[in-house]
PDB file of N, CA and C in Angstrom:
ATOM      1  N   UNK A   1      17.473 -73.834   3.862  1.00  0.00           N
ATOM      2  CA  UNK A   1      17.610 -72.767   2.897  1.00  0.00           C
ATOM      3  C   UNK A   1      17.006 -71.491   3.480  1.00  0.00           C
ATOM      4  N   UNK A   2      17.885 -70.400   3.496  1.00  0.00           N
ATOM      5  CA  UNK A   2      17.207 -69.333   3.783  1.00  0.00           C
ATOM      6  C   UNK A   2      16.540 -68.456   2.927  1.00  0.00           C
ATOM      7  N   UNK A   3      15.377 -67.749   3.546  1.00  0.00           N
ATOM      8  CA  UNK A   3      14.645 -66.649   1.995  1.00  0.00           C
ATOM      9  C   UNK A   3      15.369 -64.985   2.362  1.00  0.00           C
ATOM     10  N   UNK A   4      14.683 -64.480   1.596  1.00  0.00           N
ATOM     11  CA  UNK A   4      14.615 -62.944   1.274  1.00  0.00           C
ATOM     12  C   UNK A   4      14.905 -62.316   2.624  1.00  0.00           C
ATOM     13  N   UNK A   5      15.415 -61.520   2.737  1.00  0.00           N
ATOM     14  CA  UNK A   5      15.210 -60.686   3.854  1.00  0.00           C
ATOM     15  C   UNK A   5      15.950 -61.194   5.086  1.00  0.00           C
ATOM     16  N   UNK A   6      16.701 -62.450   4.806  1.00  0.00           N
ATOM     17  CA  UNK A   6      16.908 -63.208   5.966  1.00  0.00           C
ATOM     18  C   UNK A   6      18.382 -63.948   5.969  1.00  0.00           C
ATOM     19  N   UNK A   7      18.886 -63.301   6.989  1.00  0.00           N
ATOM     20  CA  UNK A   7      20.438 -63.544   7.356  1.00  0.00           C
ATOM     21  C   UNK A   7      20.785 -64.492   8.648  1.00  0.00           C
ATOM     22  N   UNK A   8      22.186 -65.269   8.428  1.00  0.00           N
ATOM     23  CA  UNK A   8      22.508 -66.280   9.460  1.00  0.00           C
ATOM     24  C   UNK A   8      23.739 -65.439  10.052  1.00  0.00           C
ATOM     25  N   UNK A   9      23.865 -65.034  11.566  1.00  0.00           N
ATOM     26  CA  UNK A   9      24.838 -64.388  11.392  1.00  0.00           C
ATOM     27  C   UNK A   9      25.880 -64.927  12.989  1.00  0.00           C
ATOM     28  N   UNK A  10      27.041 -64.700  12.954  1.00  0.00           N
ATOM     29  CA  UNK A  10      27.459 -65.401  13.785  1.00  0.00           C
ATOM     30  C   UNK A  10      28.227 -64.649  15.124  1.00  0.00           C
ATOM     31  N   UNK A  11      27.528 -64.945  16.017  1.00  0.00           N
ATOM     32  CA  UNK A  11      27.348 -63.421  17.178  1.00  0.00           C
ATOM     33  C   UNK A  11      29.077 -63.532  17.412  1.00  0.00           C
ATOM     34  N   UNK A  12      28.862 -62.150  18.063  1.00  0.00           N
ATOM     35  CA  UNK A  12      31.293 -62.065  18.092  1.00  0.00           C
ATOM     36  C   UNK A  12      30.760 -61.940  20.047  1.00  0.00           C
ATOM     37  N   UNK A  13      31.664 -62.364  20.351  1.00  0.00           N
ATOM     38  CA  UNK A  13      31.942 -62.142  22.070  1.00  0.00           C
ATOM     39  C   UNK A  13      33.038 -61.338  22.211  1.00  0.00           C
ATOM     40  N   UNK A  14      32.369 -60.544  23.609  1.00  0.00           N
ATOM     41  CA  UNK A  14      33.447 -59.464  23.685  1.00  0.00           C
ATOM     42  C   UNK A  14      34.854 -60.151  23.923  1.00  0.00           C
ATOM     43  N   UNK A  15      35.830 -59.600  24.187  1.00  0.00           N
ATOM     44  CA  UNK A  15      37.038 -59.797  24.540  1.00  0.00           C
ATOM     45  C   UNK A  15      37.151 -60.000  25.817  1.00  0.00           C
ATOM     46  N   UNK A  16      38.681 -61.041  26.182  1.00  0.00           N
ATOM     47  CA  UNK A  16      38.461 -61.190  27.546  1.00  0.00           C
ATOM     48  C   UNK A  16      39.664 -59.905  28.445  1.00  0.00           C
ATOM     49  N   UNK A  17      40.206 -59.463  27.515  1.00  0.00           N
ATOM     50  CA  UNK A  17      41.181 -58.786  27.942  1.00  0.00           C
ATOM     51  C   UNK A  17      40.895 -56.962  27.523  1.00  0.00           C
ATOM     52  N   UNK A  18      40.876 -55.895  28.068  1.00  0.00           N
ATOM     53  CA  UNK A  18      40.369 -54.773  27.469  1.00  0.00           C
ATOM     54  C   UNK A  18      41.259 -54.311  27.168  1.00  0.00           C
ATOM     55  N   UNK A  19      41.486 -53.279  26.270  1.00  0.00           N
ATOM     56  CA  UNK A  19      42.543 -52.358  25.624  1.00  0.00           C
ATOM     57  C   UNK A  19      43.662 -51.742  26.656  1.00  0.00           C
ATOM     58  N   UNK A  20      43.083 -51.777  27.424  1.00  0.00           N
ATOM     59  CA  UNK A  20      44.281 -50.953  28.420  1.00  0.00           C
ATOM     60  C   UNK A  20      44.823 -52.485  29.443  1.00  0.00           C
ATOM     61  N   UNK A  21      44.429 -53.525  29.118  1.00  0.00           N
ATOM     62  CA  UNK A  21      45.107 -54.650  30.385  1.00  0.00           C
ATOM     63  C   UNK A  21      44.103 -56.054  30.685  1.00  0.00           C
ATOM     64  N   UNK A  22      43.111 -54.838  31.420  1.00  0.00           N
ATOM     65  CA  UNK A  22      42.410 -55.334  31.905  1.00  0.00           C
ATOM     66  C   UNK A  22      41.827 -56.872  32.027  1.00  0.00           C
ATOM     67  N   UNK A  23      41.495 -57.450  32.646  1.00  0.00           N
ATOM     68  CA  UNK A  23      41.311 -59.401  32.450  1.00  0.00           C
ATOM     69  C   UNK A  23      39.714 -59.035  33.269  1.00  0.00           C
ATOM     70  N   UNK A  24      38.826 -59.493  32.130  1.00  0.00           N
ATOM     71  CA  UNK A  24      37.677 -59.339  32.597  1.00  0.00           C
ATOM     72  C   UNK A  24      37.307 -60.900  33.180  1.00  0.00           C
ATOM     73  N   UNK A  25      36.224 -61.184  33.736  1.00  0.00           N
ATOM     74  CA  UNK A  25      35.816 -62.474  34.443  1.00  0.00           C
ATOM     75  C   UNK A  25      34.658 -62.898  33.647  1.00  0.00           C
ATOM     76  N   UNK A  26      34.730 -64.427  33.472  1.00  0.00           N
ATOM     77  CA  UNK A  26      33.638 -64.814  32.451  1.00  0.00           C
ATOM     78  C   UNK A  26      32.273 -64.507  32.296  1.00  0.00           C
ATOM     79  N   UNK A  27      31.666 -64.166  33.381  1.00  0.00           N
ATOM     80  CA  UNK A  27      30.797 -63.100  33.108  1.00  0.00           C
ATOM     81  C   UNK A  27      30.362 -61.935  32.444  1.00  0.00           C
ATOM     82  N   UNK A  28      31.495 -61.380  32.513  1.00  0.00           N
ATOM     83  CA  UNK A  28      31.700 -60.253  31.555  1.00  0.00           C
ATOM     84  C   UNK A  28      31.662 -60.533  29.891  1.00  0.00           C
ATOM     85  N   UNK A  29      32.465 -61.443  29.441  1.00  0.00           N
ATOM     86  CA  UNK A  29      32.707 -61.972  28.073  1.00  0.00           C
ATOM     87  C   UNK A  29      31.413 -62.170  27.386  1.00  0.00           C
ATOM     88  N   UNK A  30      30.271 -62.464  27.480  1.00  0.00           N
ATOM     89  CA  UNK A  30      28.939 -62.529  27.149  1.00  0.00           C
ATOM     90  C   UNK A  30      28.773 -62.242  25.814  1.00  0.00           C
ATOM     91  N   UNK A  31      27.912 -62.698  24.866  1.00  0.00           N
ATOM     92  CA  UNK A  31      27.523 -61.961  23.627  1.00  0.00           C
ATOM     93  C   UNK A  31      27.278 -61.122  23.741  1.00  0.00           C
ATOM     94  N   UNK A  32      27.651 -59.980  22.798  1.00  0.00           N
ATOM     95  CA  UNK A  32      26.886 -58.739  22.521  1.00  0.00           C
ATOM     96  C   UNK A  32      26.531 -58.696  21.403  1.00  0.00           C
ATOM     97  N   UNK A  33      25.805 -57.711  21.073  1.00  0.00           N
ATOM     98  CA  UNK A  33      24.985 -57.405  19.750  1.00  0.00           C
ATOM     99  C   UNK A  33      25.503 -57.301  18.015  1.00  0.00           C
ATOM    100  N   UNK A  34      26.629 -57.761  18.000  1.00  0.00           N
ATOM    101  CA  UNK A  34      27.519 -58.049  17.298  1.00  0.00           C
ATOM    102  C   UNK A  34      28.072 -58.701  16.438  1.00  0.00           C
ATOM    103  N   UNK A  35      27.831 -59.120  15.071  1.00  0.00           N
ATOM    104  CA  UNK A  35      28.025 -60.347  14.801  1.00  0.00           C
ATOM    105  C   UNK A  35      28.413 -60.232  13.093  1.00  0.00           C
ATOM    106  N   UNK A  36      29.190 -61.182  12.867  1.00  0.00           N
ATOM    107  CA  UNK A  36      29.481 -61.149  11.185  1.00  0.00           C
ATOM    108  C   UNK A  36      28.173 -62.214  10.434  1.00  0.00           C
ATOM    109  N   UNK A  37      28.202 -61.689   9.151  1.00  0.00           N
ATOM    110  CA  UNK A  37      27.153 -62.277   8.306  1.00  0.00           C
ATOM    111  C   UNK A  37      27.807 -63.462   7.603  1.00  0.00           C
ATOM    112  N   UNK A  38      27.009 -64.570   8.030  1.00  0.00           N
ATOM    113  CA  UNK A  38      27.811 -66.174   7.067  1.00  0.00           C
ATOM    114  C   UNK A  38      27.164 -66.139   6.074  1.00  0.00           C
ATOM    115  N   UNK A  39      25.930 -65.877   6.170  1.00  0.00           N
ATOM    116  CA  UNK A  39      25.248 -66.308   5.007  1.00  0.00           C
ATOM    117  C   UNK A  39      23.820 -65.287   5.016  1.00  0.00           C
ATOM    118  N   UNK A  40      23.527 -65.203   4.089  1.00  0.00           N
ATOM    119  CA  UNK A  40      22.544 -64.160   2.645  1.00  0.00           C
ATOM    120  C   UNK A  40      21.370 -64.732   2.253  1.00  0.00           C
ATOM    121  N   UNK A  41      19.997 -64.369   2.588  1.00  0.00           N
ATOM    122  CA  UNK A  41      18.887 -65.469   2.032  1.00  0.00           C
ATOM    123  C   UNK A  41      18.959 -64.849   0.485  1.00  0.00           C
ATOM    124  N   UNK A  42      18.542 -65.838  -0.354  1.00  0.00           N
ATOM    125  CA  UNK A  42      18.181 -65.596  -1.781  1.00  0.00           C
ATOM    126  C   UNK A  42      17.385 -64.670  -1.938  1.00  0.00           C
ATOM    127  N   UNK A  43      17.754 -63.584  -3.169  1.00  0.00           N
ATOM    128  CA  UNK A  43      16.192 -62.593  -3.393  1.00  0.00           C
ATOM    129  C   UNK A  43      16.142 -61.098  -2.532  1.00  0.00           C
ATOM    130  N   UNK A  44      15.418 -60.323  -2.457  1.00  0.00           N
ATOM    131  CA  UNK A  44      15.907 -59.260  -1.780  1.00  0.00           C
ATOM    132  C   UNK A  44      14.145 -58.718  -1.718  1.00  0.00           C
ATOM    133  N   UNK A  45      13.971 -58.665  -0.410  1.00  0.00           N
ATOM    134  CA  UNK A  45      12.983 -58.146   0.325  1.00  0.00           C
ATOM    135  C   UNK A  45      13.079 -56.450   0.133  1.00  0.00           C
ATOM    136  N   UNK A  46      11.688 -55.992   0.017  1.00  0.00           N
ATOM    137  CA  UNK A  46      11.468 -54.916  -0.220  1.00  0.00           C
ATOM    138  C   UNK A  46      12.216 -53.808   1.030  1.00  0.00           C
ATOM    139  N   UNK A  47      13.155 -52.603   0.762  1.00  0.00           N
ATOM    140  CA  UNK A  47      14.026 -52.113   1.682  1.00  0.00           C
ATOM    141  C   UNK A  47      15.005 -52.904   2.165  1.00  0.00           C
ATOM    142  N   UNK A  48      15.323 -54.077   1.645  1.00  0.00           N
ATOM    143  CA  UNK A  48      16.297 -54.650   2.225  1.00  0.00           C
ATOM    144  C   UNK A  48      18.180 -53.614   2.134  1.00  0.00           C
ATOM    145  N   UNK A  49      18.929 -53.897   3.267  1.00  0.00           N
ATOM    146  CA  UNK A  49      20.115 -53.468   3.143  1.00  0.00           C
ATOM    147  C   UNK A  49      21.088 -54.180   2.462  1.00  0.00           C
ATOM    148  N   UNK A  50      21.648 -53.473   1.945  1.00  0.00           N
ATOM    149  CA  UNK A  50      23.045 -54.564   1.158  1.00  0.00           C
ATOM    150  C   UNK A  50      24.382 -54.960   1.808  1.00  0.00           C
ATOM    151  N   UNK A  51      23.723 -56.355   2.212  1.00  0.00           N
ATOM    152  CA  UNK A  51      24.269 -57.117   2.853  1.00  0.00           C
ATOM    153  C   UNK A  51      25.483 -58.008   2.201  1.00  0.00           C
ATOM    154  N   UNK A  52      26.483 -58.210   2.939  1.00  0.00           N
ATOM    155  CA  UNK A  52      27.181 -59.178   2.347  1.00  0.00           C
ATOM    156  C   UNK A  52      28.163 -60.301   3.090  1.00  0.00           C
ATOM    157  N   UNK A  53      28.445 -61.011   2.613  1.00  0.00           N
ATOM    158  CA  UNK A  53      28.856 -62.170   3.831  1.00  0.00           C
ATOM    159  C   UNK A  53      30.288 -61.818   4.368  1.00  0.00           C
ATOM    160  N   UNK A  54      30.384 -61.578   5.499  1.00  0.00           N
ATOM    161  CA  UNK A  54      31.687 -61.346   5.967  1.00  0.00           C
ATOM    162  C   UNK A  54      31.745 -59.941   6.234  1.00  0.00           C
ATOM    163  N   UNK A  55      30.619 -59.232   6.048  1.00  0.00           N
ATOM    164  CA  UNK A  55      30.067 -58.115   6.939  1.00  0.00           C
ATOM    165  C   UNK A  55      29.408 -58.574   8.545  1.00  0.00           C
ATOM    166  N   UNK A  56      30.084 -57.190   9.175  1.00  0.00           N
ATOM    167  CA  UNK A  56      30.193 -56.940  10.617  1.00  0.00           C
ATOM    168  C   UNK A  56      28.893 -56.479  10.670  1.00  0.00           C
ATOM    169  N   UNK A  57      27.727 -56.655  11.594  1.00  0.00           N
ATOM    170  CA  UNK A  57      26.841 -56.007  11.858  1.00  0.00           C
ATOM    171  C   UNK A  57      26.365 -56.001  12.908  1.00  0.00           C
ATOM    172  N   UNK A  58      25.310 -54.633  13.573  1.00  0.00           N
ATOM    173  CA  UNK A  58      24.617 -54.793  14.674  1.00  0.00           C
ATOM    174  C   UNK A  58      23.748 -54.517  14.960  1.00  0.00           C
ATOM    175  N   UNK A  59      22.842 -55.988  15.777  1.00  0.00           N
ATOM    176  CA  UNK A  59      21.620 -56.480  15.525  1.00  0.00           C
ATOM    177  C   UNK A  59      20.801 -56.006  17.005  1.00  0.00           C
ATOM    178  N   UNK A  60      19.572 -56.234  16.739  1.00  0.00           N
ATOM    179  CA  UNK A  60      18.954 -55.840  17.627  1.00  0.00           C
ATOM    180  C   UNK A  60      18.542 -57.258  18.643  1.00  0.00           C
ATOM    181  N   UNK A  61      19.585 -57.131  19.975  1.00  0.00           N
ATOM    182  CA  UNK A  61      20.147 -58.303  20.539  1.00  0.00           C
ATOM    183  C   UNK A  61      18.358 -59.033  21.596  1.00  0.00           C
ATOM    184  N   UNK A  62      17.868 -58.321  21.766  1.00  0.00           N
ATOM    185  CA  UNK A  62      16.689 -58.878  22.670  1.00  0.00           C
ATOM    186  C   UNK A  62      15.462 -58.929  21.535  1.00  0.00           C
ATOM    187  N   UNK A  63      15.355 -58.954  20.102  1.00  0.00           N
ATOM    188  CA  UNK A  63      14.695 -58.887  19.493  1.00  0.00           C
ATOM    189  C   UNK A  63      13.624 -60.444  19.440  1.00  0.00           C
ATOM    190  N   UNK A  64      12.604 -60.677  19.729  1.00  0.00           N
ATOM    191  CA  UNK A  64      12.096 -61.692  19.922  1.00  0.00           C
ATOM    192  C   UNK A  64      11.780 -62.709  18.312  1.00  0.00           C
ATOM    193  N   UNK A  65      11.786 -62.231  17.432  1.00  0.00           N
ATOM    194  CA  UNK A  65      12.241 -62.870  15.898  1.00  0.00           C
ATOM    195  C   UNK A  65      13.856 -63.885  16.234  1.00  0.00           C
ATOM    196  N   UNK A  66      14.234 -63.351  16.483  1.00  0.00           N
ATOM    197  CA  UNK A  66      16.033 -64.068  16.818  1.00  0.00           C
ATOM    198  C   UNK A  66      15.955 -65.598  17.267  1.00  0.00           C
ATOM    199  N   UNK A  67      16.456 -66.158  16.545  1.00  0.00           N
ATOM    200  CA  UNK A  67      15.961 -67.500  16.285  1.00  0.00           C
ATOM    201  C   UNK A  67      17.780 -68.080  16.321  1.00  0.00           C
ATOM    202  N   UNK A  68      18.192 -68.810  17.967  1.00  0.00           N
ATOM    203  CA  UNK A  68      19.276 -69.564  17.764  1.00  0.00           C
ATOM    204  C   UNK A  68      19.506 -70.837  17.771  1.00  0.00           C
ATOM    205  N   UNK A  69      20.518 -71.434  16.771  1.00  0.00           N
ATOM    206  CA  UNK A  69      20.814 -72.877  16.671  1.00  0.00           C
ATOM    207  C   UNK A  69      22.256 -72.577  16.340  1.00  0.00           C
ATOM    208  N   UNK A  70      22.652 -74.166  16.333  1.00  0.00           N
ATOM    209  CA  UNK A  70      23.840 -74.649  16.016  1.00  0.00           C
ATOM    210  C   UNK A  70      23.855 -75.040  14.519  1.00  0.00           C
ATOM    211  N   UNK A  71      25.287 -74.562  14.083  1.00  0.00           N
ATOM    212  CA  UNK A  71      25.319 -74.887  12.692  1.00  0.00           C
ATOM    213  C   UNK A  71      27.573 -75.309  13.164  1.00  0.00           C
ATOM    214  N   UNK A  72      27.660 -76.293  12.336  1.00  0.00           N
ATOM    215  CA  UNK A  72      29.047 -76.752  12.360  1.00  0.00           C
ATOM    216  C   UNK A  72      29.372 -76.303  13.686  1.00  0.00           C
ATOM    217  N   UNK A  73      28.920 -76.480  14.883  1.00  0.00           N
ATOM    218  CA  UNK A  73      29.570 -76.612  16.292  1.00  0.00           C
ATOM    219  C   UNK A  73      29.489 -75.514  16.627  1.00  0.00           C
ATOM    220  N   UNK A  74      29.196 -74.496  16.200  1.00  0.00           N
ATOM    221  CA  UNK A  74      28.751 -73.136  16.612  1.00  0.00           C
ATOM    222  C   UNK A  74      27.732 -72.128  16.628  1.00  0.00           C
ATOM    223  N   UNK A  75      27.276 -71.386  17.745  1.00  0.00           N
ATOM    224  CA  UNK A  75      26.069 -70.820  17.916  1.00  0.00           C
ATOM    225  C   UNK A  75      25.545 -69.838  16.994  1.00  0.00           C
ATOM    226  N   UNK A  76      25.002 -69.896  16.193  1.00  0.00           N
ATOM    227  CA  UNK A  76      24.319 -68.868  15.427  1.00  0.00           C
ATOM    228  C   UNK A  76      23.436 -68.341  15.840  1.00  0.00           C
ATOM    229  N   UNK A  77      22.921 -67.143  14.736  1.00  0.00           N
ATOM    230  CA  UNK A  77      21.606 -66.470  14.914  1.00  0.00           C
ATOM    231  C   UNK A  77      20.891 -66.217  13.415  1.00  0.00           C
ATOM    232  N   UNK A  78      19.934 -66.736  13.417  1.00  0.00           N
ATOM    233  CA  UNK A  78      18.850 -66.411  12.442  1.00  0.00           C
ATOM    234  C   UNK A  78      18.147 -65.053  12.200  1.00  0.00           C
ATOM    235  N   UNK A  79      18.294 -64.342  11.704  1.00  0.00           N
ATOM    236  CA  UNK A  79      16.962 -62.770  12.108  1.00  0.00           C
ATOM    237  C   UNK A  79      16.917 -61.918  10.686  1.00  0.00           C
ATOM    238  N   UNK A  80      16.270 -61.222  11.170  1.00  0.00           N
ATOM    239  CA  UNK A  80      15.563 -60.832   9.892  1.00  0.00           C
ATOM    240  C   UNK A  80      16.082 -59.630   9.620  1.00  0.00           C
ATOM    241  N   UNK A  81      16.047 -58.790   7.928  1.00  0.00           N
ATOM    242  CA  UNK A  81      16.956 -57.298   8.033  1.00  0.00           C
ATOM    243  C   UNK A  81      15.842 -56.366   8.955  1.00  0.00           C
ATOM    244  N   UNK A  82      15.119 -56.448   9.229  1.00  0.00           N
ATOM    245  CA  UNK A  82      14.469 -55.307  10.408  1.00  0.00           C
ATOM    246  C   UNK A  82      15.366 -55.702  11.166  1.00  0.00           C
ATOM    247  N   UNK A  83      15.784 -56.559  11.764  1.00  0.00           N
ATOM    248  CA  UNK A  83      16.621 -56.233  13.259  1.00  0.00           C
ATOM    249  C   UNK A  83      18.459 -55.788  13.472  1.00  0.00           C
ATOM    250  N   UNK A  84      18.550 -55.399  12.005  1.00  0.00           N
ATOM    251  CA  UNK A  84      20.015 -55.180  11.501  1.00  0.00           C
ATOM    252  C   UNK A  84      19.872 -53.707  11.346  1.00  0.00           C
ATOM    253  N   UNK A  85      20.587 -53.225  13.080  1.00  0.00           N
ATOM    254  CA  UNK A  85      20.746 -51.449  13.294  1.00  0.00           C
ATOM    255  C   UNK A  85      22.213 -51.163  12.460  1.00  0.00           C
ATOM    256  N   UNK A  86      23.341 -52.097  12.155  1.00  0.00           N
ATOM    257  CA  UNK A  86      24.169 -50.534  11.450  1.00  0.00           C
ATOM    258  C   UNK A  86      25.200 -51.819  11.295  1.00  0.00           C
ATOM    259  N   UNK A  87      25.577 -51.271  10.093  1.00  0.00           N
ATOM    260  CA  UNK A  87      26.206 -52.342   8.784  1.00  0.00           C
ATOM    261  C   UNK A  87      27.756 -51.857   8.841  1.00  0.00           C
ATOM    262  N   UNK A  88      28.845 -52.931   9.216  1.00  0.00           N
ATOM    263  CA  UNK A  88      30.324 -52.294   9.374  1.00  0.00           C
ATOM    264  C   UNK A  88      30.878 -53.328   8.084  1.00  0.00           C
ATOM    265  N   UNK A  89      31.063 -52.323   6.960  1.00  0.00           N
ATOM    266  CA  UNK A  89      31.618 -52.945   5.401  1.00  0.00           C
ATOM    267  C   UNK A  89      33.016 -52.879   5.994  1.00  0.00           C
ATOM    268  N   UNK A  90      34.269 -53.938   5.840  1.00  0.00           N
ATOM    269  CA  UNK A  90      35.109 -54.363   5.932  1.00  0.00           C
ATOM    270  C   UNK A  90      35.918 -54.205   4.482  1.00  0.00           C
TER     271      UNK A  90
END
């Protein structure tokens, strides 16, 4: 169960192909700072942002709070709204 203040969010990888053609090499493809919100802790922490699930957001990627596991076969991220720089409402 998650609390207040505290989002599960599920990092996006860049693309392997760039807008103009390009075929990048798996190296390149890497997480970036990027990620949609699955899930919402209960309750709302003082300054919290209004968050919502299936919002795009971007997180602060070397943040040492960032806490990853697996949930249904895929890599998540745990972190807290301090490390949530800028909210893309869909």
């Amino acid at each position: 169960m998650t609390i207040a203040g505290t989002y599960i969010i599920k990092p996006l990888k860049k693309p392997e192909v760039t807008k103009s053609g390009i075929f990048l090499p798996g190296s390149m493809t890497e997480e970036i700072n990027r990620g949609e919100i699955l899930f919402v802790g209960a309750g709302k922490a003082k300054n919290q942002p209004e968050v919502s699930v299936g919002d795009q957001v971007v997180f602060l990627h070397k943040s040492y709070k960032l806490r990853r596991f697996e949930l249904e076969g895929d890599g998540v991220i745990r972190c807290n709204f301090e490390d949530i720089l800028l909210i893309d409402k869909q």
